[in-house]
C-alpha atoms as a PDB file:
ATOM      1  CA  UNK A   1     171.612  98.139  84.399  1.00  0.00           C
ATOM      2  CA  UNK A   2     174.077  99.236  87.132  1.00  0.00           C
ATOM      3  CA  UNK A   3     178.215  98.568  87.636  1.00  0.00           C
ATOM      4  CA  UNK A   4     178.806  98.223  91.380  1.00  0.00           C
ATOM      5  CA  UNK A   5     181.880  98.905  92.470  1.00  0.00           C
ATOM      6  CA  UNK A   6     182.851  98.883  95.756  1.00  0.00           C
ATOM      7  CA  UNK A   7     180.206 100.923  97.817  1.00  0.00           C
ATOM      8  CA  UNK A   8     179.252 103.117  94.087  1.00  0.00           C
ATOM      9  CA  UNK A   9     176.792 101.910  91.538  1.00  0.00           C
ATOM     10  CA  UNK A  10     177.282 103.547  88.012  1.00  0.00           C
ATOM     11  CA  UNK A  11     174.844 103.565  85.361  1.00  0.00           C
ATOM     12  CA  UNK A  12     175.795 101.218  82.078  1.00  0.00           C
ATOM     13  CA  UNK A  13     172.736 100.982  80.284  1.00  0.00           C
ATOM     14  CA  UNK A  14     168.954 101.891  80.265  1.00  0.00           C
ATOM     15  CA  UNK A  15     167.099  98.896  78.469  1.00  0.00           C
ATOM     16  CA  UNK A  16     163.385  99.292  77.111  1.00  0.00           C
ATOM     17  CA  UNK A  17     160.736  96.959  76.309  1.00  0.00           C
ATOM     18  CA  UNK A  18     158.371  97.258  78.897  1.00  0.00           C
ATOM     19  CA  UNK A  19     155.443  99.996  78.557  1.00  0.00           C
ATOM     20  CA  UNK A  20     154.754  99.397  82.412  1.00  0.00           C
ATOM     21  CA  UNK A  21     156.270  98.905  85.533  1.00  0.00           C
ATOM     22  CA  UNK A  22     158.503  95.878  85.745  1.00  0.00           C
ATOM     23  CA  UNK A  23     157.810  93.513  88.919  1.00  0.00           C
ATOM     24  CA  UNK A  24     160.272  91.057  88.646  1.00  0.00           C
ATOM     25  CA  UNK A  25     163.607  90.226  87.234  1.00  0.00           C
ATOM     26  CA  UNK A  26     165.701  86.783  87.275  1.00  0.00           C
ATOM     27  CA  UNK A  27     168.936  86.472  86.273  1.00  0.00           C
ATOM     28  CA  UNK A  28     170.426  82.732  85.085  1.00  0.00           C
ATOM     29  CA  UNK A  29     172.329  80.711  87.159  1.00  0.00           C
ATOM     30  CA  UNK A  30     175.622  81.998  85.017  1.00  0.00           C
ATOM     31  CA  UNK A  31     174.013  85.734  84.557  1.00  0.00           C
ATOM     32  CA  UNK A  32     174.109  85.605  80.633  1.00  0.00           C
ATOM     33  CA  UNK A  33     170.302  85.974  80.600  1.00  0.00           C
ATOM     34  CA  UNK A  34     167.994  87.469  82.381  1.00  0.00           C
ATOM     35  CA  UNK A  35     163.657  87.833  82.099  1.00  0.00           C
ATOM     36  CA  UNK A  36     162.123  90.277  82.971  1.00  0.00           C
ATOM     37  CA  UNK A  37     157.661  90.608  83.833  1.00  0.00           C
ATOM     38  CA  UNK A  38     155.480  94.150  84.018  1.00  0.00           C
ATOM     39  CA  UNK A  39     152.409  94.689  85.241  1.00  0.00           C
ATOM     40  CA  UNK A  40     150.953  93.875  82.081  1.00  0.00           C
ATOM     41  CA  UNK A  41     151.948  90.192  82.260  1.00  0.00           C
ATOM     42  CA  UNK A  42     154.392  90.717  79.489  1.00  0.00           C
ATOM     43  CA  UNK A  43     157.716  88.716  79.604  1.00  0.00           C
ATOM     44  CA  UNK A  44     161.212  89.313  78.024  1.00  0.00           C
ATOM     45  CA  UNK A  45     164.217  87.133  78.244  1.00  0.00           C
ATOM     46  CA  UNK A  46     167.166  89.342  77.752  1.00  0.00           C
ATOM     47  CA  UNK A  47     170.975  88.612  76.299  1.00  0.00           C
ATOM     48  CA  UNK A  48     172.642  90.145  79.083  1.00  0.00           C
ATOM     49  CA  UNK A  49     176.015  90.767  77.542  1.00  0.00           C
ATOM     50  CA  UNK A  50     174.531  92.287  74.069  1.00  0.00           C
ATOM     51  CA  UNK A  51     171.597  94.172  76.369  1.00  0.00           C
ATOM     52  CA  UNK A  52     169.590  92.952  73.868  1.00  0.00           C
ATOM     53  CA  UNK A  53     165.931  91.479  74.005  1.00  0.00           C
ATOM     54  CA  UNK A  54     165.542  87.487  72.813  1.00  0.00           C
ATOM     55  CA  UNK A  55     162.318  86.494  73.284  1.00  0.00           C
ATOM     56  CA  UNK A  56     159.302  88.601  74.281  1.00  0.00           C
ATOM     57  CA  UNK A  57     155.951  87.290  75.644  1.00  0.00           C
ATOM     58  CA  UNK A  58     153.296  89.245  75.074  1.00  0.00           C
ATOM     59  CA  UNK A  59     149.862  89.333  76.668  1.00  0.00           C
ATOM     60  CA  UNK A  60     147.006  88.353  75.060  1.00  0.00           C
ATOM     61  CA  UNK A  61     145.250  90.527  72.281  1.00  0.00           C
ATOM     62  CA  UNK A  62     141.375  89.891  70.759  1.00  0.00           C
ATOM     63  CA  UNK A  63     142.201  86.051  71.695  1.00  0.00           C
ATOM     64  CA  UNK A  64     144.977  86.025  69.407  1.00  0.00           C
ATOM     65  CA  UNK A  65     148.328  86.062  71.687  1.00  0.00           C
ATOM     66  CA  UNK A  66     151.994  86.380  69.835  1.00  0.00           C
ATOM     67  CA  UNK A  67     155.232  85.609  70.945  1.00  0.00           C
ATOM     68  CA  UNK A  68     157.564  87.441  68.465  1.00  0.00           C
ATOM     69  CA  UNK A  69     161.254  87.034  68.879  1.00  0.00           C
ATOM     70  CA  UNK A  70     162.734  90.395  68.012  1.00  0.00           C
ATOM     71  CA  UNK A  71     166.492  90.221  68.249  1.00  0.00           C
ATOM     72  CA  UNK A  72     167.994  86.687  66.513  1.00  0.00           C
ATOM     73  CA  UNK A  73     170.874  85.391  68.949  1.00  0.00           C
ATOM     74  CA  UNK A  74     172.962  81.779  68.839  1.00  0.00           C
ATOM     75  CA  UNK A  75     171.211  80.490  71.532  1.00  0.00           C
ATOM     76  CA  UNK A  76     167.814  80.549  70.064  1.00  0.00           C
ATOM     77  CA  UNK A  77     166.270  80.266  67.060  1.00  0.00           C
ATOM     78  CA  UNK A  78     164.133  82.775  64.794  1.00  0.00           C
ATOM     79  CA  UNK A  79     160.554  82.094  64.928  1.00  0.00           C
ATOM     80  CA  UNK A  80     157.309  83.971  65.204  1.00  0.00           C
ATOM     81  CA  UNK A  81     154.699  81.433  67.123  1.00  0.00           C
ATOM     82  CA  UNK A  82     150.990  81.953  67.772  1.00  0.00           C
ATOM     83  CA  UNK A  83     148.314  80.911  70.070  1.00  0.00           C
ATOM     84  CA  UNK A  84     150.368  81.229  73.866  1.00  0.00           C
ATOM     85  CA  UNK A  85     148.664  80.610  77.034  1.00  0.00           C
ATOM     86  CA  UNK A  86     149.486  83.581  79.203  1.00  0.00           C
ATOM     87  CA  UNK A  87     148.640  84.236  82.905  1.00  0.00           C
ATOM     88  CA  UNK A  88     145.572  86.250  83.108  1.00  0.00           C
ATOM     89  CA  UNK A  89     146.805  88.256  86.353  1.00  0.00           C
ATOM     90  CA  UNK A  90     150.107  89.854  87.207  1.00  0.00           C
ATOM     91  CA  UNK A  91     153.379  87.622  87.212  1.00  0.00           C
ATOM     92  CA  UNK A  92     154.684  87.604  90.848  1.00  0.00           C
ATOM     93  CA  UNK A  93     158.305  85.627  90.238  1.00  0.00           C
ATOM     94  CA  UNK A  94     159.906  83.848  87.868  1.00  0.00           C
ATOM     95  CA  UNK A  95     163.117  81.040  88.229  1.00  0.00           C
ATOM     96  CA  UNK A  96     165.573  79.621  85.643  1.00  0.00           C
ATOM     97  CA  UNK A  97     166.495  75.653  85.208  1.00  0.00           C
ATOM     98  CA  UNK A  98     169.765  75.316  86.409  1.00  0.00           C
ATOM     99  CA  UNK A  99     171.332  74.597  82.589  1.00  0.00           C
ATOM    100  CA  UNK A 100     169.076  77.466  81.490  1.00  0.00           C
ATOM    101  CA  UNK A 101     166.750  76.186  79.096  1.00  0.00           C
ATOM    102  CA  UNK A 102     163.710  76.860  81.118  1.00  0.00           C
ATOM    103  CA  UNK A 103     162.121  80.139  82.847  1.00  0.00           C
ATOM    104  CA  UNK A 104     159.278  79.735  84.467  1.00  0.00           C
ATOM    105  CA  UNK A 105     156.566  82.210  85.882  1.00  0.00           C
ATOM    106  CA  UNK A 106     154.270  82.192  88.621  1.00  0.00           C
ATOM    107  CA  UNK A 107     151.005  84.640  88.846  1.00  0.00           C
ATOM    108  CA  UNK A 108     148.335  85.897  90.933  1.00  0.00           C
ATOM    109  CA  UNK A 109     146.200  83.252  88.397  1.00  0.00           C
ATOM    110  CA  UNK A 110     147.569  80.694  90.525  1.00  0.00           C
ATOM    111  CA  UNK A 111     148.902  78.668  87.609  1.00  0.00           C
ATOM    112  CA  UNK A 112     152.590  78.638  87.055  1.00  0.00           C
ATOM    113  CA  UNK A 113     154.000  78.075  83.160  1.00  0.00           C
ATOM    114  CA  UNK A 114     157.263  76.789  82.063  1.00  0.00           C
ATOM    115  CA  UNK A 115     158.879  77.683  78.845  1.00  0.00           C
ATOM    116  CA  UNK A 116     161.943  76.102  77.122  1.00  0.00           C
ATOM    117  CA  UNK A 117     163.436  79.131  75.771  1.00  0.00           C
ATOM    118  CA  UNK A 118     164.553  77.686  72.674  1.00  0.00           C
ATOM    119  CA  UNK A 119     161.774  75.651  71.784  1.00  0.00           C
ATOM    120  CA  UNK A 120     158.269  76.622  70.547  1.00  0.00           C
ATOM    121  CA  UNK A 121     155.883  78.183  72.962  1.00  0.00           C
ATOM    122  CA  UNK A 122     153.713  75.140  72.696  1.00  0.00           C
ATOM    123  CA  UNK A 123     155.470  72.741  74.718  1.00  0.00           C
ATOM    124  CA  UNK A 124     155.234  75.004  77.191  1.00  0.00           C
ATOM    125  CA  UNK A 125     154.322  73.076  80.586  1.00  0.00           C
ATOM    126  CA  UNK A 126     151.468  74.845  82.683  1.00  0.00           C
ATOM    127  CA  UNK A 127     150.422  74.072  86.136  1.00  0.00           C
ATOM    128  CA  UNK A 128     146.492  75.265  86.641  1.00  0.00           C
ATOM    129  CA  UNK A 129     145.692  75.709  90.229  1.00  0.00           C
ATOM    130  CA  UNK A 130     148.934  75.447  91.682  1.00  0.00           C
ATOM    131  CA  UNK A 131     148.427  77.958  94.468  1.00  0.00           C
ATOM    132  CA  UNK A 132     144.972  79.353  95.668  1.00  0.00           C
ATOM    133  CA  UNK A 133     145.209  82.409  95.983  1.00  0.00           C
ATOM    134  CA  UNK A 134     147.949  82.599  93.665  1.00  0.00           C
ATOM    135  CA  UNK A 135     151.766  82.080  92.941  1.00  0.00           C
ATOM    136  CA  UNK A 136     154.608  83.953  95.081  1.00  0.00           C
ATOM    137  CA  UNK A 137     157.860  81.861  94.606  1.00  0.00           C
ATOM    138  CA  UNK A 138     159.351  79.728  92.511  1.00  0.00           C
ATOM    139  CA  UNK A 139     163.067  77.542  92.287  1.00  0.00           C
ATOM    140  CA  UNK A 140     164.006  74.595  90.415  1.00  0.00           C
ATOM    141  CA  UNK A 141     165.170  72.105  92.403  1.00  0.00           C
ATOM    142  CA  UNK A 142     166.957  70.735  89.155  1.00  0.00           C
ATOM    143  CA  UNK A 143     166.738  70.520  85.805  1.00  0.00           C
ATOM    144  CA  UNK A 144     163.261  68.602  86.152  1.00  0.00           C
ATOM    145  CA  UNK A 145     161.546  70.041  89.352  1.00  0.00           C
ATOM    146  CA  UNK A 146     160.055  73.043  90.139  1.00  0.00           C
ATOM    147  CA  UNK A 147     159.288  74.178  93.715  1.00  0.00           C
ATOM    148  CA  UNK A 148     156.473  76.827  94.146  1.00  0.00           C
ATOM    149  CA  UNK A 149     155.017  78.633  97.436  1.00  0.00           C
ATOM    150  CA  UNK A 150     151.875  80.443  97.254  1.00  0.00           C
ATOM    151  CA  UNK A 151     149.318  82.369  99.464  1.00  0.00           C
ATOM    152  CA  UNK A 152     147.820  78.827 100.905  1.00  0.00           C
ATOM    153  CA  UNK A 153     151.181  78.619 102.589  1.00  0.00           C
ATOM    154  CA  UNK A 154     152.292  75.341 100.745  1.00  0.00           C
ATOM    155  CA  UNK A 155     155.674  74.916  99.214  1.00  0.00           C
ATOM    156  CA  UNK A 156     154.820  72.079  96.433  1.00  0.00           C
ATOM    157  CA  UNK A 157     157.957  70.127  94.453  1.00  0.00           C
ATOM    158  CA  UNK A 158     156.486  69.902  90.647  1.00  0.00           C
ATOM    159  CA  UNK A 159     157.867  67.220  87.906  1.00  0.00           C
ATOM    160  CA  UNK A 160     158.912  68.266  84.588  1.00  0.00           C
ATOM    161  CA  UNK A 161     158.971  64.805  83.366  1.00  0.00           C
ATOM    162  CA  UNK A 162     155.377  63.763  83.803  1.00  0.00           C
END
């Protein structure tokens, strides 16, 4: 993480978790969080202010996939939960909800999953085939829609509350 001041950035902290390259970071709308995605399809949300890892979503292993939360903070709760559905290519973008209770993350797999960070990974919403030829953006238009774009050159509005 980097201070920039004026025209100078100066180093504050290096932060590890990821064992590959990272290909996308998104802040939330008020910059206390942030998630983070690596080539490896694994996902960390991150306390910004404590530098700290909250959740981390990792990919599957021998068809039993984890998400273990590592670091307890007030926002969420401490849990160890079994049997996520991951993207099965790389994660190209991710977006928060505007009152930052959801992150979702759009792949190459064309699908694009939503999380609610402080809920179990099994209400997670996931959109199959929302993109051939996969996933490139994502917003939230508000709290309950998500807007993707994707290599078919659509830009789709998706509902939360269906």
């Amino acid at each position: 993480m980097y201070t920039v001041n004026g025209d100078s950035l100066t180093e504050e902290a290096v932060l590890e978790k990821h064992r590959v390259a990272i290909c996308v970071i998104r802040y939330s709308l008020n910059l206390s969080m942030f998630a983070s995605a690596d080539l490896n399809r694994e996902t960390a949300v991150w306390d910004r202010a404590s530098r700290e890892v909250t959740k981390y979503y990792l990919e599957p292993v021998h068809e039993s996939p984890t998400l273990i939360l590592f670091l307890h903070h007030l926002i969420f709760k401490e849990m160890k939960l079994k049997n996520m559905v991951y993207h099965s290519f790389r994660i190209n973008c991710l977006a928060w909800s505007p009152n930052r209770t959801m992150v979702s993350m759009g792949s190459l797999d064309t699908c694009v999953i939503v999380y609610e960070v402080d809920k179990p990974a099994s209400t997670r919403m996931t959109i199959q085939g929302a993109h051939l030829g996969g996933v490139y953006g994502l917003g939230f238009a508000d709290d309950t829609h998500v807007v993707s774009s994707g290599e078919d050159t659509c830009i789709r509005v998706w509902s939360l509350t269906t």
